[in-house]
Each structure stands twice: as C-alpha cells, then as structure tokens.
Protein backbone atom coordinates (compact mmCIF):
# COMPACT_ATOMS: atom_id res chain seq x y z
CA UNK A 1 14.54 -10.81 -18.90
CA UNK A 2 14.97 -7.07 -17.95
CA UNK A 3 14.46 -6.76 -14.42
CA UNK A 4 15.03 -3.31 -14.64
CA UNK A 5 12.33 -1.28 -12.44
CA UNK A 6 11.45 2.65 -12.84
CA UNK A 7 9.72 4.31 -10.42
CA UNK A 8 7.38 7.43 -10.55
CA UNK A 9 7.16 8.91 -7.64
CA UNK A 10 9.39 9.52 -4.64
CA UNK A 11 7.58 9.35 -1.40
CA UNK A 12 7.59 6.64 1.69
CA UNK A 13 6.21 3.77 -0.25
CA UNK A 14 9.17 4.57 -3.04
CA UNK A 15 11.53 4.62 -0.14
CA UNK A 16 10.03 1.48 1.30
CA UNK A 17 10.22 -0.41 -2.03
CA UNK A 18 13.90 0.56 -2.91
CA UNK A 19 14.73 -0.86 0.47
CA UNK A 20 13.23 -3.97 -0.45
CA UNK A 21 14.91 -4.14 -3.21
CA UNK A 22 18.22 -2.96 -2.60
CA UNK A 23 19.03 -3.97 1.12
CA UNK A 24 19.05 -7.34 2.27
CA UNK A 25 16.68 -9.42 0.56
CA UNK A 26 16.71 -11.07 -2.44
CA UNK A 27 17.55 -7.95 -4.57
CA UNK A 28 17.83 -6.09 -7.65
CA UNK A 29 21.16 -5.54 -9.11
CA UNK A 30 23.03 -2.33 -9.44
CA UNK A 31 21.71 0.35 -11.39
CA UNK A 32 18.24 -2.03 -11.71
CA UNK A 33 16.42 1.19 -10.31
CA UNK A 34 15.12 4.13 -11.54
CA UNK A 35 13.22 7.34 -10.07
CA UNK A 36 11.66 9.84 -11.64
CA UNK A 37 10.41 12.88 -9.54
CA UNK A 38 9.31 16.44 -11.44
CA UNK A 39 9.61 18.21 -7.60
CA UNK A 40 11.12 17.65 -4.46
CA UNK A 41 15.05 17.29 -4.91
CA UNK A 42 15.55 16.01 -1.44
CA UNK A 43 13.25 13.21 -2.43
CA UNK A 44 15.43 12.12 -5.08
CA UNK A 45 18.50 12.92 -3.06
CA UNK A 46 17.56 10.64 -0.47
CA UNK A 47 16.98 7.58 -3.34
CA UNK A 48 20.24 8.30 -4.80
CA UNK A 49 21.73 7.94 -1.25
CA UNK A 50 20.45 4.12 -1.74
CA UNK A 51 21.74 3.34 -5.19
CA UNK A 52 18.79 4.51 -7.47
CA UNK A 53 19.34 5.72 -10.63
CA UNK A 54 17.56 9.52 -9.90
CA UNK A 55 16.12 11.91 -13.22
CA UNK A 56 13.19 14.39 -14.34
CA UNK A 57 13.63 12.78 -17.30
CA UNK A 58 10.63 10.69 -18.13
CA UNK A 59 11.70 9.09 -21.90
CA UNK A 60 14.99 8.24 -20.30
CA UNK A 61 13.21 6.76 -17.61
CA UNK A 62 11.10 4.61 -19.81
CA UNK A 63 13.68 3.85 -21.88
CA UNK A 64 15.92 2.45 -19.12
CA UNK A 65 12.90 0.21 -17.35
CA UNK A 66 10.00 -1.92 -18.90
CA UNK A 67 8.34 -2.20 -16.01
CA UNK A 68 7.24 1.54 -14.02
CA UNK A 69 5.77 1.59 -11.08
CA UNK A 70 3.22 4.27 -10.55
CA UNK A 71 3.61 5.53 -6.59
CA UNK A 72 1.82 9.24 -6.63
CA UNK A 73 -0.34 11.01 -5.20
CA UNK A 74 -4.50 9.84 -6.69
CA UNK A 75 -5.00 13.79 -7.38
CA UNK A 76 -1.42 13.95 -9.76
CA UNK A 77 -2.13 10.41 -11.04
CA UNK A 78 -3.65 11.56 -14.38
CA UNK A 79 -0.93 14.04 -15.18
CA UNK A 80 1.80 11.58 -14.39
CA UNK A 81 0.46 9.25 -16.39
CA UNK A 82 0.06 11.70 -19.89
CA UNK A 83 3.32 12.95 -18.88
CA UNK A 84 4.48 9.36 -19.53
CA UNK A 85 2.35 8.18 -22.26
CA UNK A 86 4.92 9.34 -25.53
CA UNK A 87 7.44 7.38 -23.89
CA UNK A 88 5.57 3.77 -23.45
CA UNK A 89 5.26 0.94 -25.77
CA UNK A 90 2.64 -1.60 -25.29
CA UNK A 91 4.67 -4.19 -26.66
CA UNK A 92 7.71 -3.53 -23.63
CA UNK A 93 5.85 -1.73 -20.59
CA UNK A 94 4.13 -2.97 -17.54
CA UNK A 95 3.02 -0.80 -15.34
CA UNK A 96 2.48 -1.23 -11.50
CA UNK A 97 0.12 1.04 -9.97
CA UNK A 98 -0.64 1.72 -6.27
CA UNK A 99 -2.61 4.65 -7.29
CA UNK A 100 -5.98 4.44 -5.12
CA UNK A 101 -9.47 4.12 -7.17
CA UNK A 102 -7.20 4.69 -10.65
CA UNK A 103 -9.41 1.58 -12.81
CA UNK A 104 -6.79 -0.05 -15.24
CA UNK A 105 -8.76 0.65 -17.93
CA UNK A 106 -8.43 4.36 -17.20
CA UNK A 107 -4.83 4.43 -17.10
CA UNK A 108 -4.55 2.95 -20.43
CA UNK A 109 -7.23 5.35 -21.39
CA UNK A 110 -5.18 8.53 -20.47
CA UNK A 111 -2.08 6.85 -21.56
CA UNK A 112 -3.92 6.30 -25.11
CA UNK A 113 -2.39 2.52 -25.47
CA UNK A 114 -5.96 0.73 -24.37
CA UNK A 115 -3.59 -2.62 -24.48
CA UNK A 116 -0.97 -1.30 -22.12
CA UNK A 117 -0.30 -4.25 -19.27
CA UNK A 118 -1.08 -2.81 -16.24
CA UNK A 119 -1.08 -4.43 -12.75
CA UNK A 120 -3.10 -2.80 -9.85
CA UNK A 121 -1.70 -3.04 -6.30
CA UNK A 122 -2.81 -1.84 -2.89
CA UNK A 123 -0.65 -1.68 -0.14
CA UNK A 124 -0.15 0.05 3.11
CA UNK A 125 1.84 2.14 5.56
CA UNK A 126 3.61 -1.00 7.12
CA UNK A 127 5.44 -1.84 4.07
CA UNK A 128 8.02 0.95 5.84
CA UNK A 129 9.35 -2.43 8.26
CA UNK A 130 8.65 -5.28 5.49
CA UNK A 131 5.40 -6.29 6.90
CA UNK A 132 2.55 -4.36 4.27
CA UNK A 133 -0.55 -6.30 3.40
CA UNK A 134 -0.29 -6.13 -0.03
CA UNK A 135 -3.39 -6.65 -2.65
CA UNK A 136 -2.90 -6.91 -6.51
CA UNK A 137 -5.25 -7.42 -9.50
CA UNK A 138 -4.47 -7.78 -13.31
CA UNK A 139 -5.52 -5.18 -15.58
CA UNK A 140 -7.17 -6.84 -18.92
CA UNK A 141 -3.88 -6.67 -20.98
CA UNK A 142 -1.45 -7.93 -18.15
CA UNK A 143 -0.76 -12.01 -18.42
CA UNK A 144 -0.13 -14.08 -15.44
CA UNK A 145 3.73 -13.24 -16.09
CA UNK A 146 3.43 -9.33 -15.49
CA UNK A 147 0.89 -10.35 -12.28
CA UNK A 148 4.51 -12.63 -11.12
CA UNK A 149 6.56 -9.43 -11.77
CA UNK A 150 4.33 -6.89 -9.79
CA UNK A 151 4.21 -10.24 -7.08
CA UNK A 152 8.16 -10.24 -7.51
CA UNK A 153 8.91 -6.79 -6.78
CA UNK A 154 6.04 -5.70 -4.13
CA UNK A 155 6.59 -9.14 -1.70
CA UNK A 156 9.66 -7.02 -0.76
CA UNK A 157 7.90 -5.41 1.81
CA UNK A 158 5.61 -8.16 2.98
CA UNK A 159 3.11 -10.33 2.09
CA UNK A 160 1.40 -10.13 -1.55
CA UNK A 161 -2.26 -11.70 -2.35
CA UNK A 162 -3.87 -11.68 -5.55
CA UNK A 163 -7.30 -10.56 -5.95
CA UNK A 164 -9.87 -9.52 -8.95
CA UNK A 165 -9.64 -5.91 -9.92
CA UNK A 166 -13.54 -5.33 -8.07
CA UNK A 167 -12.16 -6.46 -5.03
CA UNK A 168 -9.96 -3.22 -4.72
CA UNK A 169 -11.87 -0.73 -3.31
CA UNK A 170 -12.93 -3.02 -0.36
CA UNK A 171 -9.02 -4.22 0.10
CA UNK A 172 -8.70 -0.24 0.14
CA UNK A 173 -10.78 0.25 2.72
CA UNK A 174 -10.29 -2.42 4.78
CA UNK A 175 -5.86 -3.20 5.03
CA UNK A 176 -5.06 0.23 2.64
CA UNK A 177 -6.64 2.21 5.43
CA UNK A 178 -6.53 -0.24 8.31
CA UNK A 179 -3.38 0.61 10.30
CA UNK A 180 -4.86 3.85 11.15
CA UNK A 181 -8.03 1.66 12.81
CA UNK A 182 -5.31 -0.12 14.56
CA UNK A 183 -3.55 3.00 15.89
CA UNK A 184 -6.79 4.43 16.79
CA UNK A 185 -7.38 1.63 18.98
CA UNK A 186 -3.62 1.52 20.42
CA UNK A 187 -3.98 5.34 21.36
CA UNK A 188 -7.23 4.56 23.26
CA UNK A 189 -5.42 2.05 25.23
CA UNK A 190 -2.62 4.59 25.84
CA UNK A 191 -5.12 6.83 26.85
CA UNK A 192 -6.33 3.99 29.55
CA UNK A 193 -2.97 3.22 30.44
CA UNK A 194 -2.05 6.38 31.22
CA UNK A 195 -5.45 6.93 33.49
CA UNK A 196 -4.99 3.65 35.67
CA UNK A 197 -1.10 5.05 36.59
CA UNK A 198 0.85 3.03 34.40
CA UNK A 199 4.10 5.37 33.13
CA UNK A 200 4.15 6.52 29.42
CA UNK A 201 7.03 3.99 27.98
CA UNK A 202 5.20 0.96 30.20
CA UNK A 203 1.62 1.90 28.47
CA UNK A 204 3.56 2.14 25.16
CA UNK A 205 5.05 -1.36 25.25
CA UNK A 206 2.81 -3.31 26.55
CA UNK A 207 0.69 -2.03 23.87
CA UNK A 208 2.40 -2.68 21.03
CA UNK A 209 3.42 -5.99 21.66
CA UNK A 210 -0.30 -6.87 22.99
CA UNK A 211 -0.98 -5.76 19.12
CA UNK A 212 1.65 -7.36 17.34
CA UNK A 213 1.43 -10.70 19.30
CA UNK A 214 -2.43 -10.87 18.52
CA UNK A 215 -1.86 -9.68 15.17
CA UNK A 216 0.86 -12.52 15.14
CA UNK A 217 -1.54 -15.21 16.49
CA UNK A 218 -4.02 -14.11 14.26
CA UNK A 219 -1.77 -15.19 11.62
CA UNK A 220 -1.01 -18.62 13.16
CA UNK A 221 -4.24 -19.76 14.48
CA UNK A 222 -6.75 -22.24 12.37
CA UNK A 223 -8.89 -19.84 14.51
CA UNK A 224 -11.16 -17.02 13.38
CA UNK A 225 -11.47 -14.04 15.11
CA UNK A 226 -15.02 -14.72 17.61
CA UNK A 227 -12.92 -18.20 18.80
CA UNK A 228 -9.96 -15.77 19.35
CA UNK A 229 -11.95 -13.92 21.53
CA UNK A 230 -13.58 -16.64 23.40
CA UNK A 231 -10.13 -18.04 24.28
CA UNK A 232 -9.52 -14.71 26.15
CA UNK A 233 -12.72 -13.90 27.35
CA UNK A 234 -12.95 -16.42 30.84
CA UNK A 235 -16.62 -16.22 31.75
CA UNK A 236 -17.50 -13.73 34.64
CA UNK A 237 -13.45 -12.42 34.10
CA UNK A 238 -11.83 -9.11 33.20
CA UNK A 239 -11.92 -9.01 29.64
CA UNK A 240 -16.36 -10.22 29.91
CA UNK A 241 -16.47 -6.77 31.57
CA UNK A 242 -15.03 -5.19 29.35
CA UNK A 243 -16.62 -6.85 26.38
CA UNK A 244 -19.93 -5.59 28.06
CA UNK A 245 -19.02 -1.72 27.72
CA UNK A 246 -17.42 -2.04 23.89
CA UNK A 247 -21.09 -3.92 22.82
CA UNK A 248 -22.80 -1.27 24.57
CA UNK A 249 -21.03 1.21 22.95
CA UNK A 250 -21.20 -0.44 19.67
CA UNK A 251 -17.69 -0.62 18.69
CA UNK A 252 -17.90 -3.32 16.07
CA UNK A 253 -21.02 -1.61 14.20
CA UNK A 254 -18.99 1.02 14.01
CA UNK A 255 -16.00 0.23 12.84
CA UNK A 256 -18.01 -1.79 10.37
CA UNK A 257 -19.69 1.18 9.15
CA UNK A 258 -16.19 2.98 9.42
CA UNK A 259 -14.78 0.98 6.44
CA UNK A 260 -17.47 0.62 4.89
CA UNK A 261 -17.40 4.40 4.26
CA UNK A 262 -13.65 4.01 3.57
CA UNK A 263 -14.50 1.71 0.57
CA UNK A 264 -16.95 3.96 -0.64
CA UNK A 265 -14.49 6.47 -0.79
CA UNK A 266 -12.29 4.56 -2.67
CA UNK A 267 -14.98 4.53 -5.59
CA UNK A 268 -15.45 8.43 -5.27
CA UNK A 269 -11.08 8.81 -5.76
CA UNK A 270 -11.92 6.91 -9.07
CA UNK A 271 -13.43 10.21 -10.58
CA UNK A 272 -11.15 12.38 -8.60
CA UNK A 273 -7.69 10.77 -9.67
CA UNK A 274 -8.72 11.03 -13.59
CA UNK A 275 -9.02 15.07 -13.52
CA UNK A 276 -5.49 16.68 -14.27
CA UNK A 277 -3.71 18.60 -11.64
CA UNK A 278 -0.90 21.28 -13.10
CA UNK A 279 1.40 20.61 -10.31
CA UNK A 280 2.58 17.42 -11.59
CA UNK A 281 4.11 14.85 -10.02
CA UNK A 282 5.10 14.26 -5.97
C-alpha cells in the first residue's frame, strides 16, 4: 500500500503533522511527504527543512500521494479544493480534511467526483506537543480502511476518536475551540496570582501544572467531573468559598452557553467555506 501523504496547506497544524510523522514516532519513510503551498515560501521552506517533498504544483502533488490532506484556511477551502479537482481520481484518492464546517458531501461536490473518499477530522492547537484531541468522521464514500488511514496518520499528534459526521460541529466547538477556554481560565488565575503577591514565573508554574495534572487525572479517574470536584472541595474549606463566588457569578452557564455559540458557528463556516476566495491557498 502507498503510504505516501500530500499535504495542502502549510501552516502549524502542517508543521505539527510532519513532525509526527517524520521525527520520532512510528514514521513515514523518506520522501513519503508532500506539500503543496500556492503562497508563503517560508512556509514551504521551513517543511523542506524537515524532509518534505515542497511544490506549487498540484497534479504533481496528486500524482505523487493518494491520500491529501486538506489543512487550509475554511475561507480558501473551496478554491483549494477546485484547484485540485483535475488532478484526483476517485478510484486512488482519499482525502483528509480538517477544514472546519466543510460537509463531505460538499467537497466532493466542488471537486465534481460525488464518490470521492473523504475523511473529516477535527483537531486542535495542542497537536503542536503530540497531545491534540483529535475527532474524525467518514464521509459516505470512505470505507473503514480510509477511516484507519486518516486514524494512522492524525494519532501522530495525540489521541484520535471516531465519531459520526453530525457530531462535528459540537466536537468543533467544544475540544476544536477548547484550549482557548482553558487559557482563558489559566490567565484569570495569573491574573489572581499576580494580585495575592506571588512572582510572575511562580504564578506561571503552578498554573500550568495545576492544569495539566487535573487535565491528567481527568484522564485517569473512573471519575466524572462533579466527583472530581467533590474530592477537592472539603466542606466549609478554601476551594467551598470559592465555589460560592464562581456559582454566583455563573461561570458554568456561561461557558455552557460559550460553546454552545461556538458550535453554532461551526454550522454558519459551512456556508462560508463553500464561497471561492481568489487568493488561493495559505
């Protein structure tokens, strides 16, 4: 089988991949990657300076890899994808795409091969250190062998779930946009650090650790989250108190309401990414 992978795109989840793939874990051999990139040299530059196979050259990218993954921009999505649509076969091509809100259906659509295999994933912004929450959904021409590719090639950077193509707008919302939730909250608590006297680099630490080992617990624990809490929360203690002030504030309604709007988003991108943008690809 041709393990051969082409990528469209050449921004930090390109970079991310292609250090998957190329350093240190199970990997792709030599010359197994492809980029393609219509702008930004020093994007390409910097993938060549890994061992990817770099060109504007969209046939010869299709003809080196039968399986393209689609990493742009959801505004330059639909002219990517006509831009590659002379050069794909139904018969050879999968196509991965992390393209927010892009339906599969629609991508075959404006490729004009309704029974191209494609393979919906979304990720997110931690897949830079190996540790992205990763979502993916089969299109209705991909088979449960191009779902084990797109599994394959995107555990690289972390962990990999399989879900039904509905479920995407609400994995968009919820891990897709999450780490920004999460850094929201650790700048808050840099904020209190900061105000109770604790130096910069001690506020900084201890709350990135606090977050990883919860995160990390999370993970480990037979545990859901209210138990998780409890465990903390001694009755009459320190963390009670404050408790009190984040329900009177209504913290969790609102961050409820926060993704909720996130995933609602995600369905308005779906009209957005199908109009054509001249500048191409990023």
């Amino acid at each position: 089988m041709d393990r051969t992978v082409g990528l469209v795109g050449a921004g930090s989840m390109a970079r991310a991949l292609v250090a998957g793939w190329l350093g240190g874990r199970p990997s792709l051999p030599a010359g197994a990657v492809w980029a393609c990139n219509r702008s930004r040299d020093d994007r390409l530059a910097a993938l060549a300076a890994m061992g990817v196979c770099v060109t504007r050259d969209r046939a010869e990218l299709c003809a080196a890899a039968p399986t393209i993954v689609l990493a742009v921009k959801p505004v330059d999505a639909a002219a990517a994808l006509r831009a590659l649509a002379p050069h794909l076969s139904e018969a050879r091509h999968l196509i991965i795409s992390l393209v927010a809100g892009l339906p599969s259906r629609a991508i075959g659509e404006l490729c004009r091969l309704p029974g191209l295999p494609v393979v919906r994933a979304m990720s997110n912004t931690p897949s830079a250190v190996a540790s992205a929450a990763t979502a993916i959904a089969a299109g209705p021409a991909a088979t449960a062998e191009h779902l084990e590719t797109a599994r394959s090639l995107l555990s690289a950077v972390g962990d990999v779930i399989v879900v039904e193509e509905g479920d995407l707008a609400a994995v968009t919302a919820l891990s897709g946009s999450g780490p920004a939730y999460v850094y929201l909250l650790m700048e808050a608590l840099h904020l209190a650090a900061g105000r109770m006297g604790l130096a910069p680099e001690v506020g900084r630490r201890l709350t990135a650790q606090t977050v990883f080992g919860a995160a990390k617990l999370a993970l480990a624990s037979e545990h859901g989250p209210r138990e998780l809490v409890r465990q903390v929360a001694s009755p009459g203690g320190t963390t009670v108190a404050a408790l009190e002030v984040l329900d009177a504030r209504g913290f969790s309604q609102a961050l409820v309401d926060a993704v909720l709007r996130a995933a609602e988003r995600a369905g308005e991108l779906a009209l957005a990414a199908a109009e054509p943008r001249p500048q191409g690809l990023e």
